[in-house]
Protein backbone atom coordinates (compact mmCIF):
# COMPACT_ATOMS: atom_id res chain seq x y z
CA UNK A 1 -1.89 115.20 150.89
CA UNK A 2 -2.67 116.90 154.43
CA UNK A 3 -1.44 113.93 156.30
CA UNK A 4 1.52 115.11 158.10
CA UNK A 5 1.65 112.74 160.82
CA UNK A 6 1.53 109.61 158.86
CA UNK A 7 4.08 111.03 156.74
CA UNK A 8 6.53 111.35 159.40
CA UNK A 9 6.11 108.00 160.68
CA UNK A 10 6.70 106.77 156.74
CA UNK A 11 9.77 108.57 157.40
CA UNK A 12 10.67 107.36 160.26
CA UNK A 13 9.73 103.47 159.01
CA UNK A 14 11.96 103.98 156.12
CA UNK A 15 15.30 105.49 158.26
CA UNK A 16 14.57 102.65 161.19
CA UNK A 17 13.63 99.12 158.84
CA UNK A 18 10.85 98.43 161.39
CA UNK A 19 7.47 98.89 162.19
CA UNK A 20 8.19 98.74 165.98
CA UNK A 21 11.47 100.85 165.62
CA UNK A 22 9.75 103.71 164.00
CA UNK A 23 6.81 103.34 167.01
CA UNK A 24 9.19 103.27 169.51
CA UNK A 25 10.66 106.23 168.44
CA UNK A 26 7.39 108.09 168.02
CA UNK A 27 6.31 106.97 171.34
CA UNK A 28 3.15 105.40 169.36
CA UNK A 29 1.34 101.92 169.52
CA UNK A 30 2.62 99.84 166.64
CA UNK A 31 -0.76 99.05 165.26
CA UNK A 32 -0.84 102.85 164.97
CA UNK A 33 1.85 102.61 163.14
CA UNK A 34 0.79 100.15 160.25
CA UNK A 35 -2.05 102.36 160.21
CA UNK A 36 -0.01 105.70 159.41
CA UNK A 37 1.32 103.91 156.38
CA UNK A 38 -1.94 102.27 155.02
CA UNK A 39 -3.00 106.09 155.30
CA UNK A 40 -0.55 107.07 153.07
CA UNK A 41 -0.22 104.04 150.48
CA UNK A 42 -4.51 104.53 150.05
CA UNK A 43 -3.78 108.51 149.59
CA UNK A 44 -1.19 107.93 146.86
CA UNK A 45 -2.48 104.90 145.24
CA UNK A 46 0.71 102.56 145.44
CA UNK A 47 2.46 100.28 147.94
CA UNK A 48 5.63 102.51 150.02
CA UNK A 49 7.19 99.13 151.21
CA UNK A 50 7.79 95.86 149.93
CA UNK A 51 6.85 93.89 153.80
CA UNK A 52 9.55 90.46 154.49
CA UNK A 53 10.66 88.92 157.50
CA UNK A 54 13.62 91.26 158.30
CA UNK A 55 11.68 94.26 158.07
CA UNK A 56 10.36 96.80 155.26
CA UNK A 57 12.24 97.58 152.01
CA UNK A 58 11.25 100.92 149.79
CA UNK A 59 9.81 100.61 146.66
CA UNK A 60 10.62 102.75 143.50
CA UNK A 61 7.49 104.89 144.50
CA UNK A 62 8.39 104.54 148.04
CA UNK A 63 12.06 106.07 147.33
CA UNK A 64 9.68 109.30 146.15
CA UNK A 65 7.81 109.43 149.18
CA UNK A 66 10.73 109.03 151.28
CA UNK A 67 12.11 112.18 149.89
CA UNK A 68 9.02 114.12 150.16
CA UNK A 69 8.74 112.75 153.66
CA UNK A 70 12.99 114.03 154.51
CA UNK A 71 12.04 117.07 153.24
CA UNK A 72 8.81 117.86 155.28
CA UNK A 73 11.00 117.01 158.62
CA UNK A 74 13.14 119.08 157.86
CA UNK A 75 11.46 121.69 157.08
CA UNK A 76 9.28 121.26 160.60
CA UNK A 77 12.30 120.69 162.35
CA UNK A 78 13.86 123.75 161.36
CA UNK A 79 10.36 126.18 162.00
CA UNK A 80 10.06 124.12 165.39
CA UNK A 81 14.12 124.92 166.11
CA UNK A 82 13.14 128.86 165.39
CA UNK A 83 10.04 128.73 167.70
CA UNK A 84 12.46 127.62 170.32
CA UNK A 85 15.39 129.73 169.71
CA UNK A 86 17.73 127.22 169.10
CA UNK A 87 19.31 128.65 166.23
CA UNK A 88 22.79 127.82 166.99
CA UNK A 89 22.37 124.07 166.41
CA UNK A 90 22.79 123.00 162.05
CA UNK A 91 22.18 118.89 162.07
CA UNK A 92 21.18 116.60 159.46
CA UNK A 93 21.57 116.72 155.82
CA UNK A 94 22.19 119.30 153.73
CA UNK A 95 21.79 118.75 150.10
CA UNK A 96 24.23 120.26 147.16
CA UNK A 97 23.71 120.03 143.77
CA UNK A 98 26.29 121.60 141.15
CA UNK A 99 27.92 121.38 137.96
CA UNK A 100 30.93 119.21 137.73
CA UNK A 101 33.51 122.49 137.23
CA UNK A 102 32.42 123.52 140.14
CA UNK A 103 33.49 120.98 142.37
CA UNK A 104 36.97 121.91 142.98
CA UNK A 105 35.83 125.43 143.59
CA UNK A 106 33.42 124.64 146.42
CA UNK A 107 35.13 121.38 147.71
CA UNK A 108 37.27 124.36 150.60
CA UNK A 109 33.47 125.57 151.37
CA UNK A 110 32.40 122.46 152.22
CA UNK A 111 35.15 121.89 154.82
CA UNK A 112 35.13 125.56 156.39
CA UNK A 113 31.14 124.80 156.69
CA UNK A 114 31.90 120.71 158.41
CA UNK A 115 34.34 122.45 160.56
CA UNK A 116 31.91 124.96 161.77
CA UNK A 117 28.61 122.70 161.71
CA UNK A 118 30.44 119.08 162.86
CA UNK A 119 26.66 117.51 163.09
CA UNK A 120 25.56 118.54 159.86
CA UNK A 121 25.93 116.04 156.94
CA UNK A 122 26.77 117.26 153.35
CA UNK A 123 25.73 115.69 150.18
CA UNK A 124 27.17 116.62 147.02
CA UNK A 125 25.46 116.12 143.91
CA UNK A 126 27.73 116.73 140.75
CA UNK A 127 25.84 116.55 137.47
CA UNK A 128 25.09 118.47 134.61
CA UNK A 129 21.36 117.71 135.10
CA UNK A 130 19.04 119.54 135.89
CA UNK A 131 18.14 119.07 139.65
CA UNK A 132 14.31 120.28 141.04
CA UNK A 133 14.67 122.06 143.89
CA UNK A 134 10.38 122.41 144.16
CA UNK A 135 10.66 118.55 144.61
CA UNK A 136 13.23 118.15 147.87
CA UNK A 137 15.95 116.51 145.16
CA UNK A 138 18.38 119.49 146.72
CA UNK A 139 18.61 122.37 149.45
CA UNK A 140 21.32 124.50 147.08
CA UNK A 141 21.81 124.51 143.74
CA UNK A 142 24.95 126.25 141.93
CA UNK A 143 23.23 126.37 138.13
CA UNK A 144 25.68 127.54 135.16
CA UNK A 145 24.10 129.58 132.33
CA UNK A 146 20.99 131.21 131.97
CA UNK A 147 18.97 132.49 135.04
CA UNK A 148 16.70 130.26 136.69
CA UNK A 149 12.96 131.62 136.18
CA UNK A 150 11.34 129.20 138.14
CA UNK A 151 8.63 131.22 140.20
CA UNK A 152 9.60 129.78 143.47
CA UNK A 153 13.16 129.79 143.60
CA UNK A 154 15.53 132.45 144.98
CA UNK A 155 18.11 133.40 142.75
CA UNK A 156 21.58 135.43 143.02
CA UNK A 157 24.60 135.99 141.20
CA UNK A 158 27.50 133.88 142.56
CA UNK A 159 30.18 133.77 140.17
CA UNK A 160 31.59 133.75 136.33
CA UNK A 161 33.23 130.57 135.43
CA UNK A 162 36.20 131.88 133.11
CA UNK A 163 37.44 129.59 130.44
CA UNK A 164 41.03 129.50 128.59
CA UNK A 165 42.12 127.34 125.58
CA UNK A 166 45.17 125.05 127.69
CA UNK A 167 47.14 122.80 126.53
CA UNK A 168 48.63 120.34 128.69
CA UNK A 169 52.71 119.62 128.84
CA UNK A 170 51.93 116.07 127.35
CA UNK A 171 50.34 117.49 123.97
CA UNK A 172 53.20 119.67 123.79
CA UNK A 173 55.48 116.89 124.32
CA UNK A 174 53.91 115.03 121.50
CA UNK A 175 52.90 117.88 119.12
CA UNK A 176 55.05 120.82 119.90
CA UNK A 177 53.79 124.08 121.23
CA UNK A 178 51.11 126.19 119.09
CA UNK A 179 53.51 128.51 117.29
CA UNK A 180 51.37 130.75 115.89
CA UNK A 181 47.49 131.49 117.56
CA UNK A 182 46.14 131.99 113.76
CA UNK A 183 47.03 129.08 112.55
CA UNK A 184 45.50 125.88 114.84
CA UNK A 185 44.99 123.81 111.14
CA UNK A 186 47.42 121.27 112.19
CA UNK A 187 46.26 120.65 116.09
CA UNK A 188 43.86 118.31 117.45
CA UNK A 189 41.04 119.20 120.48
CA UNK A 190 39.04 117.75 122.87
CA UNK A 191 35.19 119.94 122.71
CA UNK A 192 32.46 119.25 124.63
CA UNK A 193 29.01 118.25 122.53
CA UNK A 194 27.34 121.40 121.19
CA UNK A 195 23.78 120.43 122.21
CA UNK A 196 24.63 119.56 126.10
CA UNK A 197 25.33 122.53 127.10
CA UNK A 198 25.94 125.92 125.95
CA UNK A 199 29.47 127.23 126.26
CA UNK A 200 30.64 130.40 125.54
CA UNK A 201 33.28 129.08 123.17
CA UNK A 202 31.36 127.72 121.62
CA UNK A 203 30.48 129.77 117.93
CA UNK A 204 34.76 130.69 118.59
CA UNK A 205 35.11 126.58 118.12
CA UNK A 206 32.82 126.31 115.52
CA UNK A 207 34.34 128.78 113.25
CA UNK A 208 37.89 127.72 113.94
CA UNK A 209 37.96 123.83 114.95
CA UNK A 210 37.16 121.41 111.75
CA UNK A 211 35.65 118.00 111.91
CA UNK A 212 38.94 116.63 111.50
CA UNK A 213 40.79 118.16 113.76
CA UNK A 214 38.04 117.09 116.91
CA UNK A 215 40.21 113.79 118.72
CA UNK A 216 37.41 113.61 121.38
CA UNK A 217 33.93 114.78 122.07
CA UNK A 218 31.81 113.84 125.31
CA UNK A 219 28.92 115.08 126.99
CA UNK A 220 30.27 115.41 130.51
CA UNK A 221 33.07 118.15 131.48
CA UNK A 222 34.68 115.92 134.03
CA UNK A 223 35.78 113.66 131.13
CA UNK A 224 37.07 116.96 128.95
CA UNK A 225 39.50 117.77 131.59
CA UNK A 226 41.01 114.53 132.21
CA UNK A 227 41.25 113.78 128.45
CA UNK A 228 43.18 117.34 127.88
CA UNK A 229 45.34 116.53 130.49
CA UNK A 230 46.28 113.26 129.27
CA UNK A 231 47.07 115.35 126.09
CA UNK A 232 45.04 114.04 123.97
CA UNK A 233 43.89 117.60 122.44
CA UNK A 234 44.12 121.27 123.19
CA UNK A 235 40.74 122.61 125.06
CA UNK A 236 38.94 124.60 126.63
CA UNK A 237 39.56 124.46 131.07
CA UNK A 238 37.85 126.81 133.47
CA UNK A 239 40.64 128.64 134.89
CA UNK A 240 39.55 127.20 138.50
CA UNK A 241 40.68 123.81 137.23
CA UNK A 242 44.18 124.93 135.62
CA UNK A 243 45.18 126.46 138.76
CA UNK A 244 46.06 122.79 140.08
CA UNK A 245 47.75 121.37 137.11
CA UNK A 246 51.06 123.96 137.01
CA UNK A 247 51.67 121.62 133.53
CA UNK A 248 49.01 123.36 132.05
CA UNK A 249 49.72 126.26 129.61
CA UNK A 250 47.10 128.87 128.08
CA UNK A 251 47.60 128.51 124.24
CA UNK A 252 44.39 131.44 123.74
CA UNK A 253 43.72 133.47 126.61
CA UNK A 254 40.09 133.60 127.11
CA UNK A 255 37.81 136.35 126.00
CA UNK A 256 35.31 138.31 128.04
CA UNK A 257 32.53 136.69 126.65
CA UNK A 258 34.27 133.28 127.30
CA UNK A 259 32.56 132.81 130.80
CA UNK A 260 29.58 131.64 131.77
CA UNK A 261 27.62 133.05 135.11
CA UNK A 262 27.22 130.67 137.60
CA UNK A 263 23.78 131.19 140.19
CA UNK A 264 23.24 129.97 143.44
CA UNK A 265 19.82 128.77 144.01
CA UNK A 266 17.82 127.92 147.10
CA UNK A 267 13.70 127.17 146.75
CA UNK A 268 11.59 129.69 148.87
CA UNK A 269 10.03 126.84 151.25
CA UNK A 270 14.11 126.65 152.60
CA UNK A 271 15.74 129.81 152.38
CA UNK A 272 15.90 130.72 155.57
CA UNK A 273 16.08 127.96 157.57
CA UNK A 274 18.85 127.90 159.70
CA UNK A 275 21.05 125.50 157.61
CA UNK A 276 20.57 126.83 154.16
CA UNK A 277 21.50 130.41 155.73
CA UNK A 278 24.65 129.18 157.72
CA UNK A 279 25.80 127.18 153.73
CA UNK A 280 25.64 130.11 152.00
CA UNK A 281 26.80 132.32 154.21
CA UNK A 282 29.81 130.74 153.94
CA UNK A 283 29.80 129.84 150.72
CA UNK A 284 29.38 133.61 150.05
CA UNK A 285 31.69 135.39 152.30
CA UNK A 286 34.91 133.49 152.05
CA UNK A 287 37.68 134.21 149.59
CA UNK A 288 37.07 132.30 146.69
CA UNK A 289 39.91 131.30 144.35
C-alpha cells in the first residue's frame, strides 16, 4: 500500500483518540481526515477503528496497522532528521526484544543509553519467542542460538551466554552438598523442556539426569532460576545470573561447549538510523559483565 499520507494520519488518529486531534495536528481539514482513514480501511479490506462518542478505539486489525503505521514514522522521521543534519537529537521509542537471561545483562545498557538519550523511550520485550523484526514488532533483537538467516536482517556476534550447574545454599541446606561430581543418583534438578529451546546441556542432562530425579520442568528460563534458587533442585544458571546471588555455588563447572552464542540483530530498513546506531553503540562498547 503506497498511501503514505493516509497512513500517517491513521497514526496520528490512533496516538491522539480524535478525528479533529489528529487534523489539528496535521494542519489538515477534518473531513480530510475521515477521508485518510476510509483510504486505508478500503485498501486493506477491514475496519482500523471501532467509531463511539468519546472518540476512536483500535481494532485487532487496527492494532496491526498501527504498528506498521509507528514504524513508517519513524523510519521518515529519522531519513528527514539526516536530510537536516540533526543527528544529535534520539526521541521516541526504541524497541528491544531479548531472551529472558539476558535481561540482567543489558538492564546497565539501558540506563547508560536513558542517561545519554533522556527523550528517547525504551521498550523491553523479554520472551523466548520469536520476535519479526521485517514486521516493526522490534528495532533490536538479542537472539540466542543459531544464526539468524533471514535475508534482510543484519547480524553480528554479541556474546556467549556461559552456563554452570549451581546449586543454591537452600538445596544444600536441605540435601547436603554434592560430595562427589560422578555420582548425582541421589539429587533432584530443575531442567528446562527439551523441545523449547536448545541448550547446550542439554545431551550432558540427558545422559546423566533420570526421570526421577527431574523435581521441576518449565518452558520459560525466568521460572528455572527462581525455582533453583528457592532450592528446589540443582540446575543449570548462566553465569550472568549467579553473579547476583553470592548463595549460589557451582556444583559442575561448565564446559566449553556449555554456552550458547547470543546475536544482536537489527533489520536493514533501521540500521542506521540514528537511534538504532546510538543503542548499539552502546550496547557494544561498554564493559559488559
Amino acid at each position: 500500500m503506497d498511501k503514505w499520507s493516509e497512513l500517517r494520519t491513521v497514526y496520528q488518529v490512533a496516538k491522539l483518540g480524535t478525528v479533529s486531534a489528529a487534523a489539528e495536528e496535521l494542519d489538515m481539514h477534518r473531513a480530510t481526515a475521515n477521508r485518510h482513514i476510509d483510504t486505508v480501511e478500503d485498501s486493506i479490506g477491514g475496519r482500523i477503528f471501532i467509531r463511539h462518542a468519546r472518540g476512536f478505539t483500535l481494532t485487532e486489525l487496527g492494532h496491526e496497522v498501527l504498528r506498521v503505521a509507528e514504524t513508517t514514522t519513524q523510519m521518515l522521521d529519522n531519513l528527514t532528521s539526516r536530510f537536516n543534519g540533526n543527528n544529535a537529537r534520539v526521541e521516541g521509542e526504541i524497541l528491544i526484544t531479548l531472551v529472558p537471561p539476558l535481561v540482567r545483562m543489558v538492564v546497565s545498557k539501558v540506563a547508560i543509553f536513558r542517561a545519554q538519550h533522556p527523550n528517547c523511550r525504551v521498550n523491553i520485550i523479554a520472551t523466548d519467542e520469536i520476535v519479526k523484526l521485517e514486521h516493526g514488532e522490534a528495532h533490536v533483537a538479542l537472539r540466542a542460538g543459531k544464526k539468524p538467516d533471514h535475508p534482510d536482517y543484519v547480524v553480528r556476534h554479541f556474546q556467549n551466554l556461559r552456563f554452570n550447574l549451581y546449586g543454591h545454599r537452600r538445596y544444600f541446606k536441605r540435601h547436603g552438598k554434592v560430595s562427589d561430581h560422578s555420582d548425582l543418583t541421589e539429587h533432584k534438578f530443575v531442567l528446562p523442556k527439551k523441545d523449547f529451546i536448545p541448550f547446550p546441556f542439554g545431551d550432558w542432562a540427558s545422559k546423566h539426569v533420570k526421570q526421577h530425579q527431574i523435581a521441576v520442568i518449565s518452558n520459560t528460563s525466568e521460572f528455572d532460576f527462581e525455582a533453583i534458587r528457592e532450592g528446589i533442585g540443582l540446575g543449570f544458571v548462566p553465569d550472568a545470573h549467579a553473579a547476583y546471588d553470592p548463595d549460589f555455588s557451582v556444583v559442575i563447572e561448565g564446559r566449553d561447549d556449555w554456552c550458547i552464542p547470543i546475536w544482536l540483530v537489527t533489520h536493514v530498513d533501521v540500521h542506521r538510523t540514528d537511534k538504532i546506531q546510538s543503542f548499539l553503540q552502546v550496547l557494544t562498547s561498554q564493559d559488559r559483565k
